[in-house]
PDB file of N, CA and C in Angstrom:
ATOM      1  N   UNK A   1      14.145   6.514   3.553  1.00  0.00           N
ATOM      2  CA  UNK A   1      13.194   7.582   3.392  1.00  0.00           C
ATOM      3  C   UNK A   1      11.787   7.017   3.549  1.00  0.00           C
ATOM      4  N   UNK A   2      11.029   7.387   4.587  1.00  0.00           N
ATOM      5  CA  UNK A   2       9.601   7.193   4.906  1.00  0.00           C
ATOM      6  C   UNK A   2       8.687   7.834   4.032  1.00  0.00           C
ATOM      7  N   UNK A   3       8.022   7.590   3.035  1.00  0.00           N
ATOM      8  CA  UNK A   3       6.947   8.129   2.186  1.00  0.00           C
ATOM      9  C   UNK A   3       5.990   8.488   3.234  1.00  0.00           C
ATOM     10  N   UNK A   4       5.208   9.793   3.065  1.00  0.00           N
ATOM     11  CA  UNK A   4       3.489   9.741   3.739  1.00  0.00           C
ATOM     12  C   UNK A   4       2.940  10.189   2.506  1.00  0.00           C
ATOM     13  N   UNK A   5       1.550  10.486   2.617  1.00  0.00           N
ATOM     14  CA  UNK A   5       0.532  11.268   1.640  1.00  0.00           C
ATOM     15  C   UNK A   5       0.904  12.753   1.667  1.00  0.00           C
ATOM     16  N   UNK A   6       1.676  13.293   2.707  1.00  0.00           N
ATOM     17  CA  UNK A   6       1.959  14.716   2.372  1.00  0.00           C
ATOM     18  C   UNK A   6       2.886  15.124   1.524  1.00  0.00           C
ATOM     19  N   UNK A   7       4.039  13.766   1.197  1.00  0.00           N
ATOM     20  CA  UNK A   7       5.281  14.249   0.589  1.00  0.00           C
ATOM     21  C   UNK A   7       5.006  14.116  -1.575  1.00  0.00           C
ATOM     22  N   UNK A   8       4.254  15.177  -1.546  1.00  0.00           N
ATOM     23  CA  UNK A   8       4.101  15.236  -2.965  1.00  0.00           C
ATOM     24  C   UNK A   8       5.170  15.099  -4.023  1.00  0.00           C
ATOM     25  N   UNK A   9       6.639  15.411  -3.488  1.00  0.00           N
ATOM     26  CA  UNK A   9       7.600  15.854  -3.721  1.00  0.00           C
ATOM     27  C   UNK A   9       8.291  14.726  -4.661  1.00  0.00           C
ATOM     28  N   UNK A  10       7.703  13.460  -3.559  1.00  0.00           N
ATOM     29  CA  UNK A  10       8.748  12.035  -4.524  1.00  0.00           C
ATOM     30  C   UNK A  10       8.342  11.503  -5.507  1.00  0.00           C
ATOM     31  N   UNK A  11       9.579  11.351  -6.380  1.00  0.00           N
ATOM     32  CA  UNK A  11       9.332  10.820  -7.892  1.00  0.00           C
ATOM     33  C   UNK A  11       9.083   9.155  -7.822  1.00  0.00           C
ATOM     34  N   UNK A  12       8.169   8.690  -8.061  1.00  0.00           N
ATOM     35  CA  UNK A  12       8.082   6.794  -8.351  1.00  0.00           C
ATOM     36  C   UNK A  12       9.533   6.442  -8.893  1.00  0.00           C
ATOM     37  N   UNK A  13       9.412   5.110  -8.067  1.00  0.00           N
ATOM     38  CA  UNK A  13      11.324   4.616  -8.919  1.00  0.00           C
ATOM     39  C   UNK A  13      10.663   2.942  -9.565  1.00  0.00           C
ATOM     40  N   UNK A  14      11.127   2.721 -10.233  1.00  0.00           N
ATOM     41  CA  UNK A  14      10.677   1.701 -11.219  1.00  0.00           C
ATOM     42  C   UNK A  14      11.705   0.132 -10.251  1.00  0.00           C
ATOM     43  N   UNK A  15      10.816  -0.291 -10.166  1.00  0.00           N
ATOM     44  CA  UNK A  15      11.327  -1.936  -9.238  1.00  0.00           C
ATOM     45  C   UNK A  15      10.932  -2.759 -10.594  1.00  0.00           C
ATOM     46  N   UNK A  16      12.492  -3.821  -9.982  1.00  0.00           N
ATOM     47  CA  UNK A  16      12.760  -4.702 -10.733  1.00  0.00           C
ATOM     48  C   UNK A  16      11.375  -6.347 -10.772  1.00  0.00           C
ATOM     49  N   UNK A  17      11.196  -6.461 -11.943  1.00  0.00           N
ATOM     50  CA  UNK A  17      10.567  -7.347 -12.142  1.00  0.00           C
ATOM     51  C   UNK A  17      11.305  -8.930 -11.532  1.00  0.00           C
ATOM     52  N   UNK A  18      10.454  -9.871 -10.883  1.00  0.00           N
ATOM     53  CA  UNK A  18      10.805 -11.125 -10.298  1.00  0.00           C
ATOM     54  C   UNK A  18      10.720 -12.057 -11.653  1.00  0.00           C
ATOM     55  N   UNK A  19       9.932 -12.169 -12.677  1.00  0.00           N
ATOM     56  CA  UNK A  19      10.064 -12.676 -13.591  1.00  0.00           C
ATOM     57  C   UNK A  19      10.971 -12.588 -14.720  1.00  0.00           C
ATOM     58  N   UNK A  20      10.844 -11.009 -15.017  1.00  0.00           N
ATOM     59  CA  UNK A  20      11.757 -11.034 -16.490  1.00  0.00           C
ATOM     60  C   UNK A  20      13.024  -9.723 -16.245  1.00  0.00           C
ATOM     61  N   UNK A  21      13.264  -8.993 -15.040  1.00  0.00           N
ATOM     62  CA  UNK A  21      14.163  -8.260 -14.518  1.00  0.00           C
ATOM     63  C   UNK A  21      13.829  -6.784 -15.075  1.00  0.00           C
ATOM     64  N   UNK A  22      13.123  -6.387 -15.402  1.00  0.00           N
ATOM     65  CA  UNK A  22      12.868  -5.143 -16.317  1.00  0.00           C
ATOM     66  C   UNK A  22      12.429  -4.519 -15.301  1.00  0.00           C
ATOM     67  N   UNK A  23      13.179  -3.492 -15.109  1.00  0.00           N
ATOM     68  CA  UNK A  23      12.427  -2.381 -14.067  1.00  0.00           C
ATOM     69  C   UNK A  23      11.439  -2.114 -14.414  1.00  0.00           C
ATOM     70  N   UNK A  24      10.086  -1.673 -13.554  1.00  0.00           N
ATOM     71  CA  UNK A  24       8.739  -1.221 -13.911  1.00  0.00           C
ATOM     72  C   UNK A  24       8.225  -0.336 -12.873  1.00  0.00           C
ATOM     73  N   UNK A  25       7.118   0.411 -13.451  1.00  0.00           N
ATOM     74  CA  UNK A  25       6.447   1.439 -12.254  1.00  0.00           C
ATOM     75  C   UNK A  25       5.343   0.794 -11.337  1.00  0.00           C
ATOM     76  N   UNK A  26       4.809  -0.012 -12.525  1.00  0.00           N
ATOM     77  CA  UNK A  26       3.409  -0.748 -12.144  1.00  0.00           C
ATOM     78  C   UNK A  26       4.217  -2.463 -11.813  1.00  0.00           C
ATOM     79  N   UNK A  27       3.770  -2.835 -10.646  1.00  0.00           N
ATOM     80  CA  UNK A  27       4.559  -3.695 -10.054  1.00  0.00           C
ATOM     81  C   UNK A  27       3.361  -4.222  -8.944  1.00  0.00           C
ATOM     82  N   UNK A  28       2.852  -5.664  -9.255  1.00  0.00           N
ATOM     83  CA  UNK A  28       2.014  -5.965  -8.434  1.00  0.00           C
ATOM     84  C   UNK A  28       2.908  -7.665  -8.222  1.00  0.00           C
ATOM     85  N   UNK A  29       3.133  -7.679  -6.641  1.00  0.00           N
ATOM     86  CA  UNK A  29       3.313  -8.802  -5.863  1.00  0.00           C
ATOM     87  C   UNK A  29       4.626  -8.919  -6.727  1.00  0.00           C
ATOM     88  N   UNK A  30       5.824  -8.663  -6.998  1.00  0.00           N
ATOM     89  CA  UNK A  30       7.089  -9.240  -7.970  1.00  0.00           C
ATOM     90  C   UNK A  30       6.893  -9.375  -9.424  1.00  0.00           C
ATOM     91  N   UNK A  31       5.506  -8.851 -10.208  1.00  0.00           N
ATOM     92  CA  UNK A  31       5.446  -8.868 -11.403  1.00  0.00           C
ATOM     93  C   UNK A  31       5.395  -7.690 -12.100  1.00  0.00           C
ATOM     94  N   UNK A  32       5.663  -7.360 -13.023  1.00  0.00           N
ATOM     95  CA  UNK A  32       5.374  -6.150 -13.776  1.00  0.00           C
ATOM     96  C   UNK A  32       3.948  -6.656 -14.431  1.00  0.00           C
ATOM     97  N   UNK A  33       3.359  -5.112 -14.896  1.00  0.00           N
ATOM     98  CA  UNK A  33       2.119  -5.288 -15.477  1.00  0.00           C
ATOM     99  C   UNK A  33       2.023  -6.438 -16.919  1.00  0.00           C
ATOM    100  N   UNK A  34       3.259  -6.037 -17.889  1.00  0.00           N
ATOM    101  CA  UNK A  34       3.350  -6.867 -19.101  1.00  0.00           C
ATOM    102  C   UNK A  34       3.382  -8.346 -18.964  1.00  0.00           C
ATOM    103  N   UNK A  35       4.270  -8.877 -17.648  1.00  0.00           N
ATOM    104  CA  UNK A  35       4.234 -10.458 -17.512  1.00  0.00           C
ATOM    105  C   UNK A  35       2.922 -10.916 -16.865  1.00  0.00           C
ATOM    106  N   UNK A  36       2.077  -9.922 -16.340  1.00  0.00           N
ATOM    107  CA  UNK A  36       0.998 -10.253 -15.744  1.00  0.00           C
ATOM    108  C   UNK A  36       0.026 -10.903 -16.624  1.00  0.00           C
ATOM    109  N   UNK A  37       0.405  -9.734 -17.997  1.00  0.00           N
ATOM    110  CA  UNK A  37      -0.225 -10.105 -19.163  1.00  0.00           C
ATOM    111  C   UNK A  37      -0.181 -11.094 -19.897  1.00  0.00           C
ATOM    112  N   UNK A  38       1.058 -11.332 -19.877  1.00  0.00           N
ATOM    113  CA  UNK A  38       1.511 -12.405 -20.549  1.00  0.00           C
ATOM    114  C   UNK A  38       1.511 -13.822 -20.038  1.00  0.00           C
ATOM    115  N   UNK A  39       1.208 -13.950 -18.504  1.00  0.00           N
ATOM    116  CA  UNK A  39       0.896 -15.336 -18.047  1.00  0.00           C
ATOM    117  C   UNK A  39      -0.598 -15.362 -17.620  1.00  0.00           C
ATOM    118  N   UNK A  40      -1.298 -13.863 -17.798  1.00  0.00           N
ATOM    119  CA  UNK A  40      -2.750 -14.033 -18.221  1.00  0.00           C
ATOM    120  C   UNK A  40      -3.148 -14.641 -19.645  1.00  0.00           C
ATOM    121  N   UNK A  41      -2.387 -14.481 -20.856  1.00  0.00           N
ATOM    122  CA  UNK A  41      -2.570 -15.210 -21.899  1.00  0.00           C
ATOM    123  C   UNK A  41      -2.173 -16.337 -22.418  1.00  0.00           C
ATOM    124  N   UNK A  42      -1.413 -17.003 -21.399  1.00  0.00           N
ATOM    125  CA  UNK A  42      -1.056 -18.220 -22.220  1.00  0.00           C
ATOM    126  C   UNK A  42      -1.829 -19.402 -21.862  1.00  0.00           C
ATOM    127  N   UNK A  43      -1.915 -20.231 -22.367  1.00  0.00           N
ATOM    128  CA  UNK A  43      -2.567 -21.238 -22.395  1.00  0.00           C
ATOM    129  C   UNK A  43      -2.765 -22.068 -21.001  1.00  0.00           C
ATOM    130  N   UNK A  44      -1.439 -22.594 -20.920  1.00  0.00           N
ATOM    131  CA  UNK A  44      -1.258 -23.174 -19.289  1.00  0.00           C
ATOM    132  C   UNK A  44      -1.785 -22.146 -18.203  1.00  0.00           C
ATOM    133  N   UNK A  45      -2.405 -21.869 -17.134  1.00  0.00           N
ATOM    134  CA  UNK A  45      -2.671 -20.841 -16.323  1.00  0.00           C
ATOM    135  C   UNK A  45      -2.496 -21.146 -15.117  1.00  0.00           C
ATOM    136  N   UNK A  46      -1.086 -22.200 -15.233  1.00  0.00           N
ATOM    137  CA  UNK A  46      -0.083 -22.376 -14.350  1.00  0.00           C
ATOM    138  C   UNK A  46       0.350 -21.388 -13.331  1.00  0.00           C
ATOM    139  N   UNK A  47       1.398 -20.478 -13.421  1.00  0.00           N
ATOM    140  CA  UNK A  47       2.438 -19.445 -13.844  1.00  0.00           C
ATOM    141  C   UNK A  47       0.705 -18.556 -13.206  1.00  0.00           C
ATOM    142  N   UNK A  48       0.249 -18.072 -13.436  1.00  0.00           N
ATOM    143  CA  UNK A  48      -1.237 -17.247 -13.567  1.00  0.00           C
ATOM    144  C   UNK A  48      -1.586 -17.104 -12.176  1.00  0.00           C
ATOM    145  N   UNK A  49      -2.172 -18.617 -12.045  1.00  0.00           N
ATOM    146  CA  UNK A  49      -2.856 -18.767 -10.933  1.00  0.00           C
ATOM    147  C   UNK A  49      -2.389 -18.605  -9.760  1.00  0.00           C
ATOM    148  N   UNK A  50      -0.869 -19.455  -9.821  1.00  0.00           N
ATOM    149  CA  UNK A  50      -0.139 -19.403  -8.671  1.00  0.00           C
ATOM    150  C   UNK A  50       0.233 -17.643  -8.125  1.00  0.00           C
ATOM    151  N   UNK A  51       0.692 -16.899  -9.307  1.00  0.00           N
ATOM    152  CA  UNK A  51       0.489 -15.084  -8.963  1.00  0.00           C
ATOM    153  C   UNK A  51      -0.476 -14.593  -8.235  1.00  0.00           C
ATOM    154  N   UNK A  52      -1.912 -15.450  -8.832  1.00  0.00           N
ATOM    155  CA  UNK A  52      -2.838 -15.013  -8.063  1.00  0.00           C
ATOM    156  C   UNK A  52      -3.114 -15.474  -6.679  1.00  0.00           C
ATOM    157  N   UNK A  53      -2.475 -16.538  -6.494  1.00  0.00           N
ATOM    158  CA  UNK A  53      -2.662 -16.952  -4.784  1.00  0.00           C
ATOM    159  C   UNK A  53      -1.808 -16.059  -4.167  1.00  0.00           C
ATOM    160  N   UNK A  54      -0.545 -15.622  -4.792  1.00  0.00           N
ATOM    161  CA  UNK A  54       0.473 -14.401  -3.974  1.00  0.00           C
ATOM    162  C   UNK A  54      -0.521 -13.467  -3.859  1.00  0.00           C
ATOM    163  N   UNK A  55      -1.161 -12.815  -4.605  1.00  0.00           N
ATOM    164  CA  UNK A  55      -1.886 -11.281  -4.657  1.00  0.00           C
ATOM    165  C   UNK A  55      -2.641 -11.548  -3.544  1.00  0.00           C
ATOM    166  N   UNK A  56      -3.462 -12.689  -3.422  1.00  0.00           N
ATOM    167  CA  UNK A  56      -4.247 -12.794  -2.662  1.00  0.00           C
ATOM    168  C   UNK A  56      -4.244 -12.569  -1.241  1.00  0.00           C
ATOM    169  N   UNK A  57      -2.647 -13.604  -1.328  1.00  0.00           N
ATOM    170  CA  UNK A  57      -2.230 -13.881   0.414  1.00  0.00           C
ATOM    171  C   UNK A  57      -1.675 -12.711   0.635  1.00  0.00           C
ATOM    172  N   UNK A  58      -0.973 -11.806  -0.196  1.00  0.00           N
ATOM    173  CA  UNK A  58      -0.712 -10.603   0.252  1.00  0.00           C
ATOM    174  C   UNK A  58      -1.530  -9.444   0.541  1.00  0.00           C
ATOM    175  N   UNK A  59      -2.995  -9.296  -0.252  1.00  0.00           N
ATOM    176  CA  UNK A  59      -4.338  -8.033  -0.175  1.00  0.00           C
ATOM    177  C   UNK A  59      -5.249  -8.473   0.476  1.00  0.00           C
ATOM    178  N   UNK A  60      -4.943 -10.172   0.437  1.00  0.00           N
ATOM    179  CA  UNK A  60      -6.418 -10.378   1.064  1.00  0.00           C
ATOM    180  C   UNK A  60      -7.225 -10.492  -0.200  1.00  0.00           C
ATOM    181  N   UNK A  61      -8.711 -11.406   0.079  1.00  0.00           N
ATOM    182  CA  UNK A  61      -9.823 -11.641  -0.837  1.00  0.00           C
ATOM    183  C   UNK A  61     -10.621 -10.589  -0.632  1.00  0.00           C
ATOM    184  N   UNK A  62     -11.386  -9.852  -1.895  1.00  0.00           N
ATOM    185  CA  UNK A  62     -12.467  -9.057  -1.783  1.00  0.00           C
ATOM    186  C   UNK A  62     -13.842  -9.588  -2.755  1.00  0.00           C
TER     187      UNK A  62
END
């Protein structure tokens, strides 16, 4: 099924998280929003940074 902007009709389906498997709505690059959070807060910004080179290489820098 091809989504456009006209098809008001379709319901969001929740994709599986690459980190912790939890389906989610909000889903950036294989993460859900909560692990985003959660390897935004931890100490090491290991795990973090490397997400952020995916986001990057995938949107592009702004």
């Amino acid at each position: 099924m091809t989504v456009t902007a006209a098809d008001h009709n379709v319901m969001a389906e929740p994709r599986s998280c690459v980190r912790c498997s939890r389906g989610s709505l909000l889903w950036v690059v294989g993460r859900c929003a909560d692990c985003v959070a959660e390897m935004g807060l931890q100490d090491d910004r290991t795990e973090y940074d490397a997400w952020k080179a995916d986001v990057q290489a995938e949107y592009g820098r702004k």
